[in-house]
C-alpha atoms as a PDB file:
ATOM      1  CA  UNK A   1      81.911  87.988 167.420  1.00  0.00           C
ATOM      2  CA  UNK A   2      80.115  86.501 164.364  1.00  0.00           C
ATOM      3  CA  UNK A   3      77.145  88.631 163.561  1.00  0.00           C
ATOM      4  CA  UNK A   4      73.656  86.833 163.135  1.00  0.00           C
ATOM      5  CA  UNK A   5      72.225  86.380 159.657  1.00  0.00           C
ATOM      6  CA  UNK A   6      69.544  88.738 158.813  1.00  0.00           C
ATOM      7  CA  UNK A   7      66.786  86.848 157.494  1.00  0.00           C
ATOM      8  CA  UNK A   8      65.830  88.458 154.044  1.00  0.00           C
ATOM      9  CA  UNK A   9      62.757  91.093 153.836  1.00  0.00           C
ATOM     10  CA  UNK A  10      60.086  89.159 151.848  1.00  0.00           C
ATOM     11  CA  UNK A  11      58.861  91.734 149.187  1.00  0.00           C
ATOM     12  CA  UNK A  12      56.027  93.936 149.625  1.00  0.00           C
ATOM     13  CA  UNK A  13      52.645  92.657 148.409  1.00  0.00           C
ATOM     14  CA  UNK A  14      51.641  93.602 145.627  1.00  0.00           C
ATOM     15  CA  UNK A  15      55.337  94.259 143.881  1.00  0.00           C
ATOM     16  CA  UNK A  16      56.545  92.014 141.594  1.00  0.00           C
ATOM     17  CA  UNK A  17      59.830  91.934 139.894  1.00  0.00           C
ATOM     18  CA  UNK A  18      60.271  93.676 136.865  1.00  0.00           C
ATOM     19  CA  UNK A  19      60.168  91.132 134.029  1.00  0.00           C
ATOM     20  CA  UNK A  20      63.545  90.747 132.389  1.00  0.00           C
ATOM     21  CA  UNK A  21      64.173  93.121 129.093  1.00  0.00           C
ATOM     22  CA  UNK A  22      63.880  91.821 125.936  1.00  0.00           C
ATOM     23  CA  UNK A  23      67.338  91.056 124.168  1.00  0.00           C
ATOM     24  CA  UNK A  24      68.484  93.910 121.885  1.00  0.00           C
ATOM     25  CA  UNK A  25      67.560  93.560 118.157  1.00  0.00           C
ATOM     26  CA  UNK A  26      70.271  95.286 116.439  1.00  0.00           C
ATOM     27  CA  UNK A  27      68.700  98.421 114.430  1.00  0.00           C
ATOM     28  CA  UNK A  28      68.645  97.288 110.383  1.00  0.00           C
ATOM     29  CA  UNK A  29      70.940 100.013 108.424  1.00  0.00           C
ATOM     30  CA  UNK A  30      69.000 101.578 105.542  1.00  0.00           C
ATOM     31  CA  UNK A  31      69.794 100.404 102.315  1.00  0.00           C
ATOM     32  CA  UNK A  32      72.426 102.490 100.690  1.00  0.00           C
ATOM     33  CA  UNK A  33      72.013 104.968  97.866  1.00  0.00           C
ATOM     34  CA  UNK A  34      74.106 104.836  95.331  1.00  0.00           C
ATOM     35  CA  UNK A  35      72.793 106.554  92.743  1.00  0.00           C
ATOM     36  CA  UNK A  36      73.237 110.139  94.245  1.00  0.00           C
ATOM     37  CA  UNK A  37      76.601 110.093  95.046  1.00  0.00           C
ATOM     38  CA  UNK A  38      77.352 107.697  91.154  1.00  0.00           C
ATOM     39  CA  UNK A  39      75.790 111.093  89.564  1.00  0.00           C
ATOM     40  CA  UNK A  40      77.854 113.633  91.719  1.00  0.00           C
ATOM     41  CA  UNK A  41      80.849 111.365  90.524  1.00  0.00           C
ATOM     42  CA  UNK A  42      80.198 110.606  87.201  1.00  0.00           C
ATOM     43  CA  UNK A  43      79.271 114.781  86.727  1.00  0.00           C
ATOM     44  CA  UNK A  44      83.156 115.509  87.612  1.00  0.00           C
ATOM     45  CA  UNK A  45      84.647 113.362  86.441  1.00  0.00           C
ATOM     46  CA  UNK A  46      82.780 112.991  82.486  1.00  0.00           C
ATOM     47  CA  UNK A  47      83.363 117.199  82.384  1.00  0.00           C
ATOM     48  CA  UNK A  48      86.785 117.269  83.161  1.00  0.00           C
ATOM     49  CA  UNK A  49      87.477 114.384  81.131  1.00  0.00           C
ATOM     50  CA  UNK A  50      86.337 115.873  78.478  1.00  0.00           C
ATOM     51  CA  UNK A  51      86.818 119.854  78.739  1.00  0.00           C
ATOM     52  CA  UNK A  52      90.034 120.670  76.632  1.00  0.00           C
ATOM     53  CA  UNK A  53      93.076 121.889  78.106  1.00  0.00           C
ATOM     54  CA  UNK A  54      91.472 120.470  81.260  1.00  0.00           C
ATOM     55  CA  UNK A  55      91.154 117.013  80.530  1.00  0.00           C
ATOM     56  CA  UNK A  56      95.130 117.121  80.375  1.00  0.00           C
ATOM     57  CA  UNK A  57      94.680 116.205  84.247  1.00  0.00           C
ATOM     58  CA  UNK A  58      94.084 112.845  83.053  1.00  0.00           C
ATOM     59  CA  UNK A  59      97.611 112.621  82.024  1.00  0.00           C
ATOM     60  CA  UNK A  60      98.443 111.573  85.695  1.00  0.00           C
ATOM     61  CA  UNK A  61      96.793 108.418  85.949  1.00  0.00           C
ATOM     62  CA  UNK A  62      93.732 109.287  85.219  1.00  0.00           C
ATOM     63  CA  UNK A  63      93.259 111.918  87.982  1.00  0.00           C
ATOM     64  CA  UNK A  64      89.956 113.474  86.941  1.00  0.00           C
ATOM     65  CA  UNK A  65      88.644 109.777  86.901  1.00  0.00           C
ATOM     66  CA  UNK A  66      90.161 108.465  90.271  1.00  0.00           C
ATOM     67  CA  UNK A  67      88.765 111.615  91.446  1.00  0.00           C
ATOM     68  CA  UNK A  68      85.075 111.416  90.457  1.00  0.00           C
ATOM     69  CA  UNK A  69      85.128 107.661  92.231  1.00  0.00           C
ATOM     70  CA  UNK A  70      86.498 108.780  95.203  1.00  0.00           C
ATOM     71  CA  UNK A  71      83.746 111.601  95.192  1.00  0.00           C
ATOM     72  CA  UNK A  72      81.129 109.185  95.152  1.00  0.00           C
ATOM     73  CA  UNK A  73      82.427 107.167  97.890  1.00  0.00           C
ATOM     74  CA  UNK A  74      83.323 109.824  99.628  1.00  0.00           C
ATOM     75  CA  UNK A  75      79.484 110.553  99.777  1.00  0.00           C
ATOM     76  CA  UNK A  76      78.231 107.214 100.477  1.00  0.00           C
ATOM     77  CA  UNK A  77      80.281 107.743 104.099  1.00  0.00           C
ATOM     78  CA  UNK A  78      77.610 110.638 104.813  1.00  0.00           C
ATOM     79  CA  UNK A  79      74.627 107.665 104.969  1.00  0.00           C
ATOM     80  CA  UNK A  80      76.827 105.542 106.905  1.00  0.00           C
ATOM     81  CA  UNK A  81      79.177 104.933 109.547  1.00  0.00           C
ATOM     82  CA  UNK A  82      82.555 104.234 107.697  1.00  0.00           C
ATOM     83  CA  UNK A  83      82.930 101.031 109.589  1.00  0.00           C
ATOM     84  CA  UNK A  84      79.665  99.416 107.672  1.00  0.00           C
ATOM     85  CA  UNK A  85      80.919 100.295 103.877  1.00  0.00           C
ATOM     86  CA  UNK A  86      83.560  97.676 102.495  1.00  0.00           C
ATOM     87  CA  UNK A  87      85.576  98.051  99.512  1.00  0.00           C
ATOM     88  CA  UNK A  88      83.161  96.544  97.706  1.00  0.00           C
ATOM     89  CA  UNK A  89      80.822  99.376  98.083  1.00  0.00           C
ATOM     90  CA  UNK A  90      83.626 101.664  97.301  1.00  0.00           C
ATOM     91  CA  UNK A  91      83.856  99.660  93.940  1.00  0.00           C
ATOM     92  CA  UNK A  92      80.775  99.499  93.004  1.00  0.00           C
ATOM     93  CA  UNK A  93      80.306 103.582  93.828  1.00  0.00           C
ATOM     94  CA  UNK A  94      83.404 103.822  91.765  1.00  0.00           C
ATOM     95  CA  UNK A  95      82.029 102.047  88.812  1.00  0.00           C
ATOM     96  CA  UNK A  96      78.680 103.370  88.247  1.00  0.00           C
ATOM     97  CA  UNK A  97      80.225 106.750  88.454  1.00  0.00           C
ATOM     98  CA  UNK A  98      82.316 105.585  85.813  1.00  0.00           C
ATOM     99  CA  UNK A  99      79.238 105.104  83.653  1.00  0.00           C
ATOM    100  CA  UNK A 100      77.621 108.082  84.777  1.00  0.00           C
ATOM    101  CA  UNK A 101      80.525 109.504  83.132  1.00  0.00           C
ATOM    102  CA  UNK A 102      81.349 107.806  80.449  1.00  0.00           C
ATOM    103  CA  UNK A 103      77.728 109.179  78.828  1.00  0.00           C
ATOM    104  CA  UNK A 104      78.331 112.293  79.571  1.00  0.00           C
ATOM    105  CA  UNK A 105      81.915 112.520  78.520  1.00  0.00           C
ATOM    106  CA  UNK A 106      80.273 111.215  75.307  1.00  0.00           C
ATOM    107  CA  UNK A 107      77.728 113.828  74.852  1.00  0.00           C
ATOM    108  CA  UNK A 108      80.621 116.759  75.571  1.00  0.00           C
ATOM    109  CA  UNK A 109      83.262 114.902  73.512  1.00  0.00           C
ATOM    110  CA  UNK A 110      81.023 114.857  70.879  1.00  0.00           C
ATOM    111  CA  UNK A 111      79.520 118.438  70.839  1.00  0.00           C
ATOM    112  CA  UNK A 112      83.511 119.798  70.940  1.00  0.00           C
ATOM    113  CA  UNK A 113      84.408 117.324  68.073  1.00  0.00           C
ATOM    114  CA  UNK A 114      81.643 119.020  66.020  1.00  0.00           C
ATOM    115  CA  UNK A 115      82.460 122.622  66.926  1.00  0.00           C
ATOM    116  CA  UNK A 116      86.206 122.137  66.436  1.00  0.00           C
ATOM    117  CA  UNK A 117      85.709 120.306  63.056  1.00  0.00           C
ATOM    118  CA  UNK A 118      85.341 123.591  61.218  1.00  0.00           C
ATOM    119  CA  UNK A 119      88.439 125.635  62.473  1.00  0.00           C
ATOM    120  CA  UNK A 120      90.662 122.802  62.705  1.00  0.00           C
ATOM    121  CA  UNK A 121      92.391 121.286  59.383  1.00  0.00           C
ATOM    122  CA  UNK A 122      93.290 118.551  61.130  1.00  0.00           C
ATOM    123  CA  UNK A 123      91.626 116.012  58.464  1.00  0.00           C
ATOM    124  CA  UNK A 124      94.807 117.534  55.900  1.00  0.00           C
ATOM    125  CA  UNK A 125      97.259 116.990  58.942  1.00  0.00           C
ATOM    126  CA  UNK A 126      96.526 113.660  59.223  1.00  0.00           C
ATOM    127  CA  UNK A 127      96.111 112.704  55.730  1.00  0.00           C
ATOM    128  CA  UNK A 128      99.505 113.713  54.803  1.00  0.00           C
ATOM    129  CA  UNK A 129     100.945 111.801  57.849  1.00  0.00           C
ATOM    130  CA  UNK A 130      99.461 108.867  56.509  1.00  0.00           C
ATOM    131  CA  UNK A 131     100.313 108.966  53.147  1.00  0.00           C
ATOM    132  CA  UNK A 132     104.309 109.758  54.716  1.00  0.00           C
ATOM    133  CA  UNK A 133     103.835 106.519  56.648  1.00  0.00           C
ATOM    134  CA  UNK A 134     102.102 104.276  54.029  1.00  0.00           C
ATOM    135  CA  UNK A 135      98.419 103.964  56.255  1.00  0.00           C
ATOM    136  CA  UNK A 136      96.667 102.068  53.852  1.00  0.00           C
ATOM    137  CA  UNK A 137      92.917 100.794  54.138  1.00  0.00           C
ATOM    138  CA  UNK A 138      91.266  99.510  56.743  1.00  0.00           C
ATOM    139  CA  UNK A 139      92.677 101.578  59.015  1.00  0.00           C
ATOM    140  CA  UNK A 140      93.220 104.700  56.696  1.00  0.00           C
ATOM    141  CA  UNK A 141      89.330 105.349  56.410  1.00  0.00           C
ATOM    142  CA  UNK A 142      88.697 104.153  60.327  1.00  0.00           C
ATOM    143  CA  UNK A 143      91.448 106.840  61.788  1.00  0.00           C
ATOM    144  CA  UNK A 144      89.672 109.783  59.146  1.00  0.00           C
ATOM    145  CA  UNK A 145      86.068 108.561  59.994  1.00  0.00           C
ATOM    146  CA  UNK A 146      87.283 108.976  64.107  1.00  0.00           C
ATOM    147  CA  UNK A 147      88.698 112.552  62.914  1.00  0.00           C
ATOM    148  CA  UNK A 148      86.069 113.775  61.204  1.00  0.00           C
ATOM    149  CA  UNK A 149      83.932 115.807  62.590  1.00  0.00           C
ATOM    150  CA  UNK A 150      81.350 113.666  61.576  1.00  0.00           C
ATOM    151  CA  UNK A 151      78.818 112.817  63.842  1.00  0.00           C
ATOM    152  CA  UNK A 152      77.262 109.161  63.682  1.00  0.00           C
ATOM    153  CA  UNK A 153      76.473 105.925  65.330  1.00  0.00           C
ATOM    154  CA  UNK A 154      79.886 104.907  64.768  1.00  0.00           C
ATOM    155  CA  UNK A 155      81.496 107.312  66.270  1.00  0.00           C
ATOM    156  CA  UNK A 156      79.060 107.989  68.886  1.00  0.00           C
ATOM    157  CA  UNK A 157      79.654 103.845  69.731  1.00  0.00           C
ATOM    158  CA  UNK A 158      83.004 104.534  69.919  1.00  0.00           C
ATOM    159  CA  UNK A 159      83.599 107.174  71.936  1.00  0.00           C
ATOM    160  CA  UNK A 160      81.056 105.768  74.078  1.00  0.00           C
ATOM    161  CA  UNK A 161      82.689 102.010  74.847  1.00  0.00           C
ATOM    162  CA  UNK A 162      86.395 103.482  75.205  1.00  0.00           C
ATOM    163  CA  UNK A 163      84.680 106.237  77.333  1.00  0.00           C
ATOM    164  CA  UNK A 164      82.887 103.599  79.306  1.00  0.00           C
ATOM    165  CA  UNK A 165      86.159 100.689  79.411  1.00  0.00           C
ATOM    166  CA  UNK A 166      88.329 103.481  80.777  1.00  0.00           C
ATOM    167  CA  UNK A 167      86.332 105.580  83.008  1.00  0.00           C
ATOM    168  CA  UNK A 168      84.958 102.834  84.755  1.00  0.00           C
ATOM    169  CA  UNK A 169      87.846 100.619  85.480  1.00  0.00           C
ATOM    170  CA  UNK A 170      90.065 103.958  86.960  1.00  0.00           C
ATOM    171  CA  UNK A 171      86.884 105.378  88.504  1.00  0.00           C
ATOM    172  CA  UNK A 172      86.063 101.683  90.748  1.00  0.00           C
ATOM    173  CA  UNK A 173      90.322 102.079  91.671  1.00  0.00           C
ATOM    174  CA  UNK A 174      89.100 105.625  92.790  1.00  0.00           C
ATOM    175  CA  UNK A 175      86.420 103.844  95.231  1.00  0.00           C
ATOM    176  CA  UNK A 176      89.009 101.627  96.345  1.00  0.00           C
ATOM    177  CA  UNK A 177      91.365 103.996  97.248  1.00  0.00           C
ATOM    178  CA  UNK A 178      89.064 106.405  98.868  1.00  0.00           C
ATOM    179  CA  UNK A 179      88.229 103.813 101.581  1.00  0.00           C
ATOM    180  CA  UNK A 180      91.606 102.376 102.045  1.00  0.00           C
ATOM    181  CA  UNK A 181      92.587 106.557 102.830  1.00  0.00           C
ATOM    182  CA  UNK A 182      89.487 106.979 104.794  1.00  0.00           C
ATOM    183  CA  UNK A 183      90.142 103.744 106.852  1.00  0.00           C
ATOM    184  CA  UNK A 184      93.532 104.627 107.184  1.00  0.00           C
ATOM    185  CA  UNK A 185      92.722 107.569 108.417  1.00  0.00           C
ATOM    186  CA  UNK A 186      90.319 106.455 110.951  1.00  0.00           C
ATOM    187  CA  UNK A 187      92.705 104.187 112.587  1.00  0.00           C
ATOM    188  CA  UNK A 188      95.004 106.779 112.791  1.00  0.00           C
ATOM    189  CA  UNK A 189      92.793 109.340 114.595  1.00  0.00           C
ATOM    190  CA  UNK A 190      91.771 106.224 116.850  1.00  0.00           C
ATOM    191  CA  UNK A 191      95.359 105.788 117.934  1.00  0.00           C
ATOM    192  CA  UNK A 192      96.110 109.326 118.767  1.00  0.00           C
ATOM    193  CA  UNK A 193      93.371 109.161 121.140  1.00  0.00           C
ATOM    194  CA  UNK A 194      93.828 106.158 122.762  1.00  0.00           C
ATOM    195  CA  UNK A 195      98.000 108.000 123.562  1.00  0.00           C
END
């Protein structure tokens, strides 16, 4: 036996339908802030790059630098989700922290190389190596004028650029590398889950 249809129930008067929702904008990230995390970075890694004794760390590759651009990614990850920073972000972290850095390496650098100038006879120690080894001008007077204790624009320039070339190129591979661990390391928490 085939039931009958049911005609429908005409809505009550006086109730519409509900209009249909809006689509969903998608909620604009705030811009992110690089600058915090760049000084936090640059902080580390321009003192232990240029504490003695400590700034032996750099001997493998760099690590005070790699460190103090992975620091600074490493923060940027606290204003977003990791899936919404790229490598480029990590880089460019990486790479202001380097130059955050780099001036403050220069101004510690600089303040031991006029302390140690005193004690050290290292201007006699190097002299006599280059009179052993025939070091004749230009470079005689540039290697005692980087020696000296003296500071001045020169030097300051110096220390400054090679500071700044160095920090910055190892400190951008820091921001790199931070986000290729930290993505990494997402996926890898995702698929223990998922088992």
């Amino acid at each position: 036996m085939e039931e009958p249809e049911q005609p429908e129930s005409p809505a009550p008067e006086g109730l519409e339908p509900p209009p249909p929702l809006p689509p969903r904008q998608p909620v604009p990230m705030p811009d992110l802030d690089f600058v915090q995390p760049a000084l936090t970075g640059g902080m580390f890694l321009g003192l232990l790059s240029s504490l003695p004794i400590i700034n032996a760390g750099n001997c493998l590759c760099c690590m005070w630098v790699l460190l103090g651009g992975a620091i600074a990614t490493v923060m940027l990850t606290r204003q977003r989700p990791l899936s919404q920073i790229t490598y480029g972000d990590g880089a460019f972290a990486g790479v202001l922290s380097g130059s955050f850095g780099a001036v403050i390496g220069t101004v510690v650098q600089t303040a031991f190389r006029a302390l140690t100038a005193r004690f050290a006879e290292s201007q006699q120690v190097l002299e006599s190596y280059m009179n052993r080894y025939g070091i004749q001008d230009p470079w005689r007077e540039w290697l005692l004028r980087v020696n000296s204790g003296e500071i001045s624009s020169f030097t300051l320039l110096l220390t400054f650029f090679s500071n700044l070339l160095v920090f910055a190129l190892f400190a951008m591979i820091g921001g790199i590398l931070a986000i290729a661990i930290l993505n990494k390391r997402a996926e890898t928490t995702r698929g223990t889950r998922s088992t």
